[in-house]
Protein backbone atom coordinates (compact mmCIF):
# COMPACT_ATOMS: atom_id res chain seq x y z
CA UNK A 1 25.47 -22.95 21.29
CA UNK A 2 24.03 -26.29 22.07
CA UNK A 3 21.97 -27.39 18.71
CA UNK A 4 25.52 -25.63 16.87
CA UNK A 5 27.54 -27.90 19.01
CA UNK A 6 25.37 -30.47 17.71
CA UNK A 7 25.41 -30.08 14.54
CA UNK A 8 28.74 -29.83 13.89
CA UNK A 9 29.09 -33.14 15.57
CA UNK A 10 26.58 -34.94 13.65
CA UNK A 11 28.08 -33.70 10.63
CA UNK A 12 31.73 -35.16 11.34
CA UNK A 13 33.82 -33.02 13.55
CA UNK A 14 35.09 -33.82 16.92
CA UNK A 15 33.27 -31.32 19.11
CA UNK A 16 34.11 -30.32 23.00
CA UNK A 17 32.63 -27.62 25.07
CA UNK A 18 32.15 -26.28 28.69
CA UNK A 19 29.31 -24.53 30.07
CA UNK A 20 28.89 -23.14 33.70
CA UNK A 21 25.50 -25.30 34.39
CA UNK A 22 27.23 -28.42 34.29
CA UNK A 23 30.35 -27.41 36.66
CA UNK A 24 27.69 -26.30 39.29
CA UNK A 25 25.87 -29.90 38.88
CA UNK A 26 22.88 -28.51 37.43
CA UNK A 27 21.22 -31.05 35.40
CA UNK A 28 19.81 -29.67 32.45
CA UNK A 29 18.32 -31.69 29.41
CA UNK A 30 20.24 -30.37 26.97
CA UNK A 31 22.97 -32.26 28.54
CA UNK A 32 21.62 -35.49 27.62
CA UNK A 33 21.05 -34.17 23.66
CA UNK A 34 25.10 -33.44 23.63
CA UNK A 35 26.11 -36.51 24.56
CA UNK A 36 24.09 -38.23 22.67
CA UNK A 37 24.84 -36.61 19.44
CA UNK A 38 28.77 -37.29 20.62
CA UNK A 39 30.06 -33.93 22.13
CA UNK A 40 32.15 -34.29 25.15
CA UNK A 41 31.16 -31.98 27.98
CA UNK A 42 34.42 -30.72 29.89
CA UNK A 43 34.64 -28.26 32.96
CA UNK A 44 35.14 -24.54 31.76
CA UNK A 45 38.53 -24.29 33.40
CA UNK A 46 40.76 -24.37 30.15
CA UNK A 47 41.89 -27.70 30.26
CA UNK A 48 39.73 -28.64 27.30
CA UNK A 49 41.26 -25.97 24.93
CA UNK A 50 44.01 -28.66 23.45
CA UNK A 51 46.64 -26.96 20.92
CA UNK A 52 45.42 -29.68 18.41
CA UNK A 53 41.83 -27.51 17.88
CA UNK A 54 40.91 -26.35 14.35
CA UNK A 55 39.01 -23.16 16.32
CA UNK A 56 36.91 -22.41 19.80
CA UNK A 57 33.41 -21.60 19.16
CA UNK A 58 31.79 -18.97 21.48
CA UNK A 59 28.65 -16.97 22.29
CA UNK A 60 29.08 -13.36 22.02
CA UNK A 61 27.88 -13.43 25.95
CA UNK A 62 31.02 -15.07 26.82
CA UNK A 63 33.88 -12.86 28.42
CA UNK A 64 37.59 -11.98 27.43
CA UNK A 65 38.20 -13.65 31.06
CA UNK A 66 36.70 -16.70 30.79
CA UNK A 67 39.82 -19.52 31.46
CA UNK A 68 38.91 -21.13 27.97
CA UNK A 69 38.88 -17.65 26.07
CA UNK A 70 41.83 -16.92 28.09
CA UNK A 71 43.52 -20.42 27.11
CA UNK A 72 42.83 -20.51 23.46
CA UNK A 73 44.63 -17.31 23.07
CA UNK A 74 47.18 -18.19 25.05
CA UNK A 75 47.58 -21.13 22.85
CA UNK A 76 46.96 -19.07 19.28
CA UNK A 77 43.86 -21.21 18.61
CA UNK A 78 41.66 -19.33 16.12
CA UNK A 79 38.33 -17.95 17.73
CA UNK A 80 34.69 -17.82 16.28
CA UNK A 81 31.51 -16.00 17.38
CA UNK A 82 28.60 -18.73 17.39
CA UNK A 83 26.66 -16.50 14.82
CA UNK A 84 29.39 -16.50 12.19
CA UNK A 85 30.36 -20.08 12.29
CA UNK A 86 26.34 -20.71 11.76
CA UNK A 87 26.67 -18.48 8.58
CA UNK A 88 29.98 -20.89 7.35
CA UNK A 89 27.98 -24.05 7.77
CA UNK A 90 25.24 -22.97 6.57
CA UNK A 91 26.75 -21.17 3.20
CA UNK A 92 26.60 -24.04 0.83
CA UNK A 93 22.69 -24.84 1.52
CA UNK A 94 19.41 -23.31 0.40
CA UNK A 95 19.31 -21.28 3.80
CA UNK A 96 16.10 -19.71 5.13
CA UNK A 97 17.71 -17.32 7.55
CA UNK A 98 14.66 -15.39 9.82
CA UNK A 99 16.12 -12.39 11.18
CA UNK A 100 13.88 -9.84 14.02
CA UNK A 101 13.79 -8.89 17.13
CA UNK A 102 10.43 -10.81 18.50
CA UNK A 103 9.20 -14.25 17.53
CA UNK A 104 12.36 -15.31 15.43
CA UNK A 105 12.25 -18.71 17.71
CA UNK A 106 8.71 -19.59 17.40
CA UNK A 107 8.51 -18.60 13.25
CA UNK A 108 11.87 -20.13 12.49
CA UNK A 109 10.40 -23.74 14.05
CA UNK A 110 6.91 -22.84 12.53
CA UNK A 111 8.42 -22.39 8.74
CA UNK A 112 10.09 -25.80 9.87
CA UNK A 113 7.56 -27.56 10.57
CA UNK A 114 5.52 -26.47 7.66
CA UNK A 115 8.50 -27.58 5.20
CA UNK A 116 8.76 -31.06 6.92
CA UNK A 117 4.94 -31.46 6.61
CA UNK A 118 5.72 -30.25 2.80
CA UNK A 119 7.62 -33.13 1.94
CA UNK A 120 11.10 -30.04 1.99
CA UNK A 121 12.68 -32.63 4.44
CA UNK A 122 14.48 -29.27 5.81
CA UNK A 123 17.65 -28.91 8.22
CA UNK A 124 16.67 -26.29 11.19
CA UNK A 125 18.45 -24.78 13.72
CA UNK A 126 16.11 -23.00 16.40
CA UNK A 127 16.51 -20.49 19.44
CA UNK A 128 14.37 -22.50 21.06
CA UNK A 129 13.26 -26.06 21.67
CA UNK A 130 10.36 -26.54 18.79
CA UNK A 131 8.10 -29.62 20.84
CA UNK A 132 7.40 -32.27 18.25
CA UNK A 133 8.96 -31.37 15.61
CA UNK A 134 9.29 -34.59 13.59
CA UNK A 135 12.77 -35.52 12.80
CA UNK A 136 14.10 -33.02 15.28
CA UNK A 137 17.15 -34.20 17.75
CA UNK A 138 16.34 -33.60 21.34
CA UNK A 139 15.76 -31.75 22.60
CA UNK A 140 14.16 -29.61 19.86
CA UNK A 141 16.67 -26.99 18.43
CA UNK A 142 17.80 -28.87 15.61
CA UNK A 143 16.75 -31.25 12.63
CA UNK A 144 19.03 -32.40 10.29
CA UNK A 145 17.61 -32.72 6.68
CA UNK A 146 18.38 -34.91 3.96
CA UNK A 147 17.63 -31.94 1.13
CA UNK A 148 19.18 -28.22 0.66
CA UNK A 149 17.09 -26.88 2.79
CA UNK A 150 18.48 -25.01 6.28
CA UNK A 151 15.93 -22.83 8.50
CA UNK A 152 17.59 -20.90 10.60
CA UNK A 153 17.23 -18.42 13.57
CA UNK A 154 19.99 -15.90 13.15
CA UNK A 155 21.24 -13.02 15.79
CA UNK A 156 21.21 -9.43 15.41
CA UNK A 157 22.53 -9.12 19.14
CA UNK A 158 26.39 -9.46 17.77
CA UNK A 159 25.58 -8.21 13.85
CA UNK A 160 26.14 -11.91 12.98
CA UNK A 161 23.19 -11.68 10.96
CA UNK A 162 24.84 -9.63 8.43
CA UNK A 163 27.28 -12.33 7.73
CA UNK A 164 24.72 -14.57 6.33
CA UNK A 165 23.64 -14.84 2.05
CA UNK A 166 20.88 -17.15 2.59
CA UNK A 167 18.51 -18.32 -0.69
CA UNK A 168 15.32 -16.57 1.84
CA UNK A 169 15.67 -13.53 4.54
CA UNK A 170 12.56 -12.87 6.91
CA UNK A 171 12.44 -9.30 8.24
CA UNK A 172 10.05 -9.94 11.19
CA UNK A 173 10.28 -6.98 12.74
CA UNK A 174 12.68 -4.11 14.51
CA UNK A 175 12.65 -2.58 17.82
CA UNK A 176 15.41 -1.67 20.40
CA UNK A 177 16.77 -4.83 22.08
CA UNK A 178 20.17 -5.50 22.26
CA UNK A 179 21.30 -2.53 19.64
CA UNK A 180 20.22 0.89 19.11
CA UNK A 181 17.12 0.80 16.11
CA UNK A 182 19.91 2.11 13.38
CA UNK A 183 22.13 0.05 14.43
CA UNK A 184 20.43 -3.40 13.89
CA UNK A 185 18.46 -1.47 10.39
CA UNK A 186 21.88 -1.60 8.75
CA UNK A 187 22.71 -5.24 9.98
CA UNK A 188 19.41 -6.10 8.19
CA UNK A 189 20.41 -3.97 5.03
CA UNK A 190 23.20 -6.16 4.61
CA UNK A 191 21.30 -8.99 4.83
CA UNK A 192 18.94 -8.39 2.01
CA UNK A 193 21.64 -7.05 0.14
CA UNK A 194 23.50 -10.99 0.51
CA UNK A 195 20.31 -12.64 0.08
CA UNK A 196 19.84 -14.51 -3.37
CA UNK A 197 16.34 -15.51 -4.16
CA UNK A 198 13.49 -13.79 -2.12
CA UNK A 199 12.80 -11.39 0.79
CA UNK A 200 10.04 -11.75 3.42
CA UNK A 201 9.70 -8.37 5.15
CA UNK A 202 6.27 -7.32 7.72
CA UNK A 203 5.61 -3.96 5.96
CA UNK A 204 2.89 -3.65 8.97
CA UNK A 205 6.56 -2.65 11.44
CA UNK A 206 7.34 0.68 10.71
CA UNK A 207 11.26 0.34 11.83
CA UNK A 208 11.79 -1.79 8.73
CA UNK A 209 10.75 1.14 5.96
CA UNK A 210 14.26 2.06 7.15
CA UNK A 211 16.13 -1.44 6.23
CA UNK A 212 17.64 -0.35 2.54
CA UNK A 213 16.81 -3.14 0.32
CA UNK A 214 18.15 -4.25 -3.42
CA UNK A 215 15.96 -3.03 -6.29
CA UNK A 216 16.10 -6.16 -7.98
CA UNK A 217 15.35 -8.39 -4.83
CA UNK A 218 12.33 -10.12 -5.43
CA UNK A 219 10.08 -9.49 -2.15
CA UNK A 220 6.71 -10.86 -0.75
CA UNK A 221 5.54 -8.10 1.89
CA UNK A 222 3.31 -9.48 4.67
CA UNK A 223 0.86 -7.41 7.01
CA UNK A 224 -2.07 -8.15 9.64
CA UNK A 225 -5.62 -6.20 9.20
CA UNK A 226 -5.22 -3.11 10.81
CA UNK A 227 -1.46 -2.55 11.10
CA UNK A 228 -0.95 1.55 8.95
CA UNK A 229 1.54 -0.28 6.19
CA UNK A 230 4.30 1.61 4.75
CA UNK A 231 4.00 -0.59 1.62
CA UNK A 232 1.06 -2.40 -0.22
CA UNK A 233 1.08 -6.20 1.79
CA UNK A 234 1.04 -9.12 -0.54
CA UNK A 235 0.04 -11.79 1.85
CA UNK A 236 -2.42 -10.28 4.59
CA UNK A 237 -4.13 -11.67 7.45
CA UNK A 238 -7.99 -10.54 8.09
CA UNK A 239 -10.62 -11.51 9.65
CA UNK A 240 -8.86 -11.97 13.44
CA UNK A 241 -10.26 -13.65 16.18
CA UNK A 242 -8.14 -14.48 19.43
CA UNK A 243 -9.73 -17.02 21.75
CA UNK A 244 -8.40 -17.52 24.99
CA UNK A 245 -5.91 -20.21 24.00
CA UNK A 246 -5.57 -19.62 20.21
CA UNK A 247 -6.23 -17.67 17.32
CA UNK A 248 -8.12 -17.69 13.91
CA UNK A 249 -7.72 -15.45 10.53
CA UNK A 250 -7.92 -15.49 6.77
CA UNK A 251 -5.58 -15.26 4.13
CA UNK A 252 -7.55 -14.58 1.04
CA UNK A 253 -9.81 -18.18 0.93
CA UNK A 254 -7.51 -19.90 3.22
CA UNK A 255 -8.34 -20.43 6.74
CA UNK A 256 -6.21 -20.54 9.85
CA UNK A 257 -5.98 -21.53 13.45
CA UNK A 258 -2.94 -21.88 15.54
CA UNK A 259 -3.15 -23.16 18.87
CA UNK A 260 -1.10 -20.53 21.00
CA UNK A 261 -3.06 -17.27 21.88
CA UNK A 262 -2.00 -13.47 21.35
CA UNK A 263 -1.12 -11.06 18.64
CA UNK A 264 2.21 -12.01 18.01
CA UNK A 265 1.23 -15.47 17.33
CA UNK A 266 -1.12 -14.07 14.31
CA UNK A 267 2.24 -12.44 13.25
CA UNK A 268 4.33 -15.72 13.76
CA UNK A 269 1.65 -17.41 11.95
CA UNK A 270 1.26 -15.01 8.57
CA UNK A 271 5.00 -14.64 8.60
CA UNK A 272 5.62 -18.21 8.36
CA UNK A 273 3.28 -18.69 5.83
CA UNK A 274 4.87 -16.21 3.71
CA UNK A 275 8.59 -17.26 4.32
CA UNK A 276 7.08 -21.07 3.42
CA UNK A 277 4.95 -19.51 0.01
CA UNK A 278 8.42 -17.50 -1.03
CA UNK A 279 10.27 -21.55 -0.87
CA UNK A 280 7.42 -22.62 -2.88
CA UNK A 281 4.63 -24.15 -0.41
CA UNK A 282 1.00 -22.78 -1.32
CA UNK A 283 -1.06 -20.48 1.47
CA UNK A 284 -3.61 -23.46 1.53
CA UNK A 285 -0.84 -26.10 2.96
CA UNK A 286 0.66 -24.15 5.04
CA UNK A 287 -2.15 -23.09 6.96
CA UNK A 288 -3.04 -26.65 6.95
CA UNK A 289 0.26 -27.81 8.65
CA UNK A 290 0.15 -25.06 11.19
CA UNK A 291 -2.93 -26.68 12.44
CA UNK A 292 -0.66 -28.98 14.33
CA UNK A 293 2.30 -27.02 15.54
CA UNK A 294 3.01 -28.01 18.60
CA UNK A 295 5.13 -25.07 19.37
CA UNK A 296 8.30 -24.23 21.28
CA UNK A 297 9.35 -24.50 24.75
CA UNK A 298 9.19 -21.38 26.57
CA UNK A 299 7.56 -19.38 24.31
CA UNK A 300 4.04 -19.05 25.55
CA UNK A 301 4.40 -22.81 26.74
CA UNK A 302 1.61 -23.76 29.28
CA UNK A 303 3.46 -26.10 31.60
CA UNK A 304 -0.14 -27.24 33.54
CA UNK A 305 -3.08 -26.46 35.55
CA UNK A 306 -3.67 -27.32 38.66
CA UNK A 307 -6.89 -26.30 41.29
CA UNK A 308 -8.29 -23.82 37.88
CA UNK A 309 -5.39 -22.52 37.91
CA UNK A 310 -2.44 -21.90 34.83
CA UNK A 311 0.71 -22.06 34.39
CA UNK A 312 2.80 -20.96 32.21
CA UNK A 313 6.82 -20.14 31.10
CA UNK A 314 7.87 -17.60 29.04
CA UNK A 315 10.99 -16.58 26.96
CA UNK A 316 9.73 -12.98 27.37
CA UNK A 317 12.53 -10.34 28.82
CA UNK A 318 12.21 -7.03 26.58
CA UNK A 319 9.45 -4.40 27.06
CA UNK A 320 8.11 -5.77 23.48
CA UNK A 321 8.44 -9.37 24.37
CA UNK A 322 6.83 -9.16 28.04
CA UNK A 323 3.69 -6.57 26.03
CA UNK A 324 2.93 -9.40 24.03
CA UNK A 325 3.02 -11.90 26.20
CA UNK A 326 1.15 -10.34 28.78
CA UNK A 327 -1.90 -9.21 26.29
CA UNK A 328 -1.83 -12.86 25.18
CA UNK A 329 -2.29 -14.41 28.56
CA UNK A 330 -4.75 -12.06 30.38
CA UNK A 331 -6.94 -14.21 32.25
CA UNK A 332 -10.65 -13.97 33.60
CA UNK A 333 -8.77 -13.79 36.93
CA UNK A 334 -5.53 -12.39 38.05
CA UNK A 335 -2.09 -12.58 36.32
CA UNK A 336 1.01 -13.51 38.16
CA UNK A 337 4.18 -12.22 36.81
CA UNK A 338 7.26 -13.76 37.87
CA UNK A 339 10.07 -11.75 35.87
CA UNK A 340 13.86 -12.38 35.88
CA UNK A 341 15.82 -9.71 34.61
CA UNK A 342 18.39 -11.49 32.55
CA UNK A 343 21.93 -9.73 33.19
CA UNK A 344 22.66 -6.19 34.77
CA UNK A 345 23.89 -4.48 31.48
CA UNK A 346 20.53 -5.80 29.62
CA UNK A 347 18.52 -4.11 32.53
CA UNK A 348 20.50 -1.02 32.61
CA UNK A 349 19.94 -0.43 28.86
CA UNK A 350 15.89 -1.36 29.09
CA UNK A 351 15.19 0.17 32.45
CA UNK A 352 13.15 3.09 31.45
CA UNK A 353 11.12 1.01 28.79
CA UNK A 354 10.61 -1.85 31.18
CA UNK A 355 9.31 0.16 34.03
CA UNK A 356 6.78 2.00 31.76
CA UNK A 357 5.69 -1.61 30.39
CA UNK A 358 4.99 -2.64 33.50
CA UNK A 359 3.23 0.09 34.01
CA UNK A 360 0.96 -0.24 31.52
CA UNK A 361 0.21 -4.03 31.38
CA UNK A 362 0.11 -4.53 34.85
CA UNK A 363 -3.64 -4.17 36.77
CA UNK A 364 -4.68 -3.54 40.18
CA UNK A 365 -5.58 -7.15 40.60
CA UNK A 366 -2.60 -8.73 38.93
CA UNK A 367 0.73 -9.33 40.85
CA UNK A 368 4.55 -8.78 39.91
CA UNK A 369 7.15 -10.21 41.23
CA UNK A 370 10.59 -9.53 40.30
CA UNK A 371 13.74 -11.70 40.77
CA UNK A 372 17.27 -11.25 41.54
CA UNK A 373 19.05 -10.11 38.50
CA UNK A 374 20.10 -13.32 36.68
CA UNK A 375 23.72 -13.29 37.46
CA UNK A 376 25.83 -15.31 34.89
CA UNK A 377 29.03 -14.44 36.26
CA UNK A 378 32.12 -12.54 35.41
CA UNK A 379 33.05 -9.00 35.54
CA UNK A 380 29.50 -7.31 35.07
CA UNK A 381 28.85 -4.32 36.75
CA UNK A 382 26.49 -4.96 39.22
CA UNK A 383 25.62 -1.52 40.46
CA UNK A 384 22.03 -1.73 38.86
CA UNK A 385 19.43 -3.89 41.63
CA UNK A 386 15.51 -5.67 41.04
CA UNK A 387 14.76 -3.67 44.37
CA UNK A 388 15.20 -0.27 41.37
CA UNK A 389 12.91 -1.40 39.28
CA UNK A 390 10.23 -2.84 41.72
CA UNK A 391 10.36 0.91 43.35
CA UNK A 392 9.97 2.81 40.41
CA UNK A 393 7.17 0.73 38.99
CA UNK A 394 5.28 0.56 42.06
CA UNK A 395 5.60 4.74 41.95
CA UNK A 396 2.89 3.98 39.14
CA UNK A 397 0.58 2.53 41.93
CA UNK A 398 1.09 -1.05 40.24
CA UNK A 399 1.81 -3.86 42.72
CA UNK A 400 5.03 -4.84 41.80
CA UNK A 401 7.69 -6.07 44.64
CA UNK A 402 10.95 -8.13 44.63
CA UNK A 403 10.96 -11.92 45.55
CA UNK A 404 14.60 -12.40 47.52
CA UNK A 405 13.95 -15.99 46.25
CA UNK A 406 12.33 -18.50 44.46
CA UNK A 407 11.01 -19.70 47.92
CA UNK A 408 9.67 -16.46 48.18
CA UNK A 409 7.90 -16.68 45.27
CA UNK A 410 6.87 -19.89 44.98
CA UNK A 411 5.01 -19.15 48.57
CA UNK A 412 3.37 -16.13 47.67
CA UNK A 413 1.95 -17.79 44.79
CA UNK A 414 0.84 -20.64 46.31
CA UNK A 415 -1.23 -18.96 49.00
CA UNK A 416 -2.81 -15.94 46.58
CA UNK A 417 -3.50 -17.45 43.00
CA UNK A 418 -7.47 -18.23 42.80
CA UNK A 419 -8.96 -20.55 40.20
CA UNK A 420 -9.72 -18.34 37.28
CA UNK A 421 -5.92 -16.90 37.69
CA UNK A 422 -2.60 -17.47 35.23
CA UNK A 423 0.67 -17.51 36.66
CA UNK A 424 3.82 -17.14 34.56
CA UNK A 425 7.19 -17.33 34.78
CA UNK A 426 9.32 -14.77 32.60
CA UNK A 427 12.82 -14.23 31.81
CA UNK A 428 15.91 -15.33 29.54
CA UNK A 429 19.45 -17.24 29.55
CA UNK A 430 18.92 -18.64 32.84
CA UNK A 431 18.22 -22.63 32.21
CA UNK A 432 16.74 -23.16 35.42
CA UNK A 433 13.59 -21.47 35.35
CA UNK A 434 11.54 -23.73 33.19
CA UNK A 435 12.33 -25.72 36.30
CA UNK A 436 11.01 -23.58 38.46
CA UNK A 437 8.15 -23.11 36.68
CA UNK A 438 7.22 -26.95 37.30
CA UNK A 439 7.87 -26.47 40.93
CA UNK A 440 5.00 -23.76 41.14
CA UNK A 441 2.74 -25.84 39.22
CA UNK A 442 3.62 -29.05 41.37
CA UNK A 443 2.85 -26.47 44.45
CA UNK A 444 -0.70 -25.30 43.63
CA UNK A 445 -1.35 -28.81 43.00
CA UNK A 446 -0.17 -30.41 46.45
CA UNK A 447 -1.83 -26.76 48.40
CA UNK A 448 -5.52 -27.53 46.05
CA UNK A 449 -5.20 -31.55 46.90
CA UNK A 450 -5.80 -31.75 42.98
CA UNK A 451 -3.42 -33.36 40.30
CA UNK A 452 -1.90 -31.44 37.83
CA UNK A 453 -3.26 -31.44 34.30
CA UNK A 454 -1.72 -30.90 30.99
C-alpha cells in the first residue's frame, strides 16, 4: 500500500491514508517516505474518508469493519482493492508484471535493477524494500522512470493478478499459499492470456504445466540443472555452486555470481535474467549487473554480526518460503529460528505443512522459537494458538518451544548462540520485527563486549 500510495502522489493526485502503526505511535520508516513524497497520514478512525474522494484504496487484508471501510460506504465513495488499482495505473505502460508464489519481491527488484543498469530507466513497484536501488524513493519499493517501462510485483493472494495485460508476465513458480494450487493456476491463465509481447515461465515447477497458456504467446522457458522439466528450458542455469554467502552458475558462456546464498536465489537470479533477455537486455549484461545487487530488505537480509555470530531477518512465513530460507542459511554452528506466524487464518490453513517443515529443516542442535500469533486486529478468529504448533512439532523430537515475548526471546538467544551460530528472525506483515531483529544483534554485541559488524 505504501510505494502505491506513493506513487499515485508523485504522479499528481492528492493522496490520504491511515494505517494502525502510526495510531499506536510506532515509528516506522516508511512513514518518513509518505510524507515526503506528499501523502498525508491520518488516524484510521474515518474522519479522513471526506465525501469529496474520487475512491478509497485498500489491501485485501483490510476488514468490512474497519471505521474507514465502514465510512466510505456510508458515504457511497467508490472502493478499490490495492492490486486492481496497480493494474489501472499501470495499463498504459510497457508493464513487466512478475507473478509467483516465492521470490516475486527479490526478482521483481532484481529485473529492476538490471533495466536501470541497462540504460531502460524503468518505473518499479516492489513487495519489498530493494537496498540501493539507484533512482529508487525511500525507502526502496518504488522508482519512478522516465521511459515505458513499469516492473511490477503483482498478488495472487486476492486474484488481482489476473486483472493485469502487461507487455511481459513471469511465472515464477506455484505452490499453496494463500489459494488452493487450482485456484491461483487459473489466475495465472488469465494472465498469459492478457499478456501482449512475451511470457517468462520456470518449466523446472511442475504446478505451472497446469497454467493454460495462448498458442501464439511467444515464451522463453527458464530451468536450473537438475530440476525434471515438463518442457525443453531455453535459458538454463548449470554449473551451481552455493558458497556460504552467495552463489555461482552458468548460462551458456555467461558467468554469474549473486551475493545472497541458497537455491532460490539461483532461481531469482536465472529468472531475472530471462524476464530482462525477453525486454531485450543480453544474458552477458545482465549477469553483469547482478554482480552488484544489493538486494531487498528482509529477504535473506543479514542485519550484522556480532561475537562470530549472524544475524539475520527474513520475509519467510510459508512452509516453501521458511524451506528455502532455512537450507540457505545453515551454518557451521547452530541455527536460531525466531518465527512469527503472521495472522490466525494464515496459520490455520498452513498448519499441517508448517509443522512437517519444521520437522524436517529443523536439527537437534538448532533452536525454534515461535511467537505469539501476529495479531493485526479485527474480528479474526483466534481459536488457533503458537503453543499448537510448538507441541506438535516438538512430537517430532525437534526443539521447538513458544517465546511469550520478545524479551523472552531476545534472552534465550543472548545466553545460547555460540560463535559459529546464525540467528534469524522470520515472519510477515508485522513492521516491527526488522526492529527486533536489530535489538538481538545490538544484544549479542553488548553480552560478547564486541561491536557489531556489517
Amino acid at each position: 500500500m505504501a510505494p502505491l500510495a506513493q506513487l499515485a502522489a508523485l504522479w499528481g493526485a492528492r493522496v490520504t491514508g491511515s494505517d494502525r502503526n502510526w495510531d499506536r505511535g510506532v515509528p516506522l520508516p516508511i512513514f518518513d517516505g509518505l510524507r515526503s513524497a506528499g501523502v498525508a497520514i491520518v488516524p484510521q478512525d474515518g474522519t479522513g474518508i471526506l465525501p469529496d474522494l474520487d475512491a478509497l484504496v485498500h489491501s485485501s487484508a483490510v476488514e468490512p469493519t474497519n471505521p474507514d471501510v465502514v465510512r466510505a460506504d456510508a458515504l457511497g465513495v467508490p472502493r478499490i482493492r490495492r492490486g486492481s488499482f496497480l493494474a489501472q495505473l499501470v495499463a498504459s505502460r510497457r508493464t513487466v508484471a512478475i507473478a509467483g508464489t516465492s521470490g516475486k519481491s527479490t526478482i521483481t527488484a532484481m529485473v529492476a535493477h538490471i533495466l536501470s543498469s541497462a540504460g531502460f530507466d524503468p518505473s518499479y513497484l516492489g513487495g519489498g524494500a530493494a537496498v540501493d536501488l539507484a533512482g529508487a524513493v525511500p525507502p526502496g519499493s518504488l522508482r519512478v522512470g522516465a521511459s515505458d517501462w513499469f516492473v511490477i510485483e503483482t498478488d495472487e493472494s486476492d486474484g488481482s493478478v489476473a486483472e493485469f495485460a502487461p507487455a511481459i508476465a513471469t511465472l515464477t513458480n506455484l505452490t499453496r499459499d494463500h489459494k488452493e494450487i487450482d485456484v491461483v493456476a487459473g489466475f495465472f491463465g488469465r494472465l498469459l492470456s492478457q499478456t501482449r509481447e512475451h511470457a517468462v515461465i520456470h518449466v523446472g515447477d511442475p504446478a505451472l504445466a497446469m497454467v493454460t497458456r495462448p498458442a501464439a504467446l511467444s515464451c522463453v522457458t527458464v530451468a536450473v540443472e537438475g530440476e525434471p522439466t515438463w518442457e525443453p528450458p531455453q535459458i538454463l542455469a548449470c554449473d551451481i555452486r552455493y558458497e556460504p554467502a552467495s552463489v555461482r552458475f552458468r548460462i551458456e558462456r555467461a558467468e554469474v555470481r549473486v551475493l545472497f546464498p541458497g537455491a532460490l536465489t539461483v532461481q531469482n537470479a536465472v529468472l531475472s535474467i530471462a524476464t530482462a533477455f525477453a525486454a531485450g537486455v543480453p544474458v552477458e549484461r545482465s549477469a553483469q549487473a547482478l554482480e552488484s545487487f544489493a538486494g531487498v530488505r528482509r529477504r535473506l537480509e543479514r542485519i550484522g554480526a556480532a561475537g562470530g555470530i549472524d544475524v539475520f531477518d527474513d520475509f519467510a512465513h510459508n512452509p516453501v518460503k521458511i524451506r528455502f530460507a532455512v537450507q540457505a542459511l545453515r551454518p557451521k554452528g547452530s541455527l536460531w529460528v525466531y518465527y512469527q506466524p503472521h495472522g490466525y487464518g494464515p496459520t490455520r490453513f498452513f498448519r499441517d505443512q508448517l509443522v512437517e517443515t519444521f520437522a524436517e529443516v529443523i536439527r537437534p542442535e538448532d533452536h525454534l522459537l515461535l511467537a505469539p500469533i501476529y495479531d493485526a486486529g479485527g474480528t479474526a478468529d483466534r481459536s488457533i494458538r503458537s503453543e499448537d504448533l510448538a507441541e506438535e512439532i516438538a512430537r517430532h523430537g525437534v526443539p521447538a518451544k513458544t517465546a511469550p515475548t520478545r524479551q523472552i526471546a531476545e534472552r534465550e538467544i543472548r545466553e545460547g548462540a555460540r560463535p559459529g551460530d546464525r540467528v534469524v528472525v522470520m515472519g510477515a506483515r508485522d513492521d516491527t520485527l526488522p526492529t527486533f531483529a536489530r535489538s538481538l544483534l545490538a544484544a549479542i554485541a553488548a553480552s560478547s563486549k564486541e561491536p557489531a559488524s556489517p
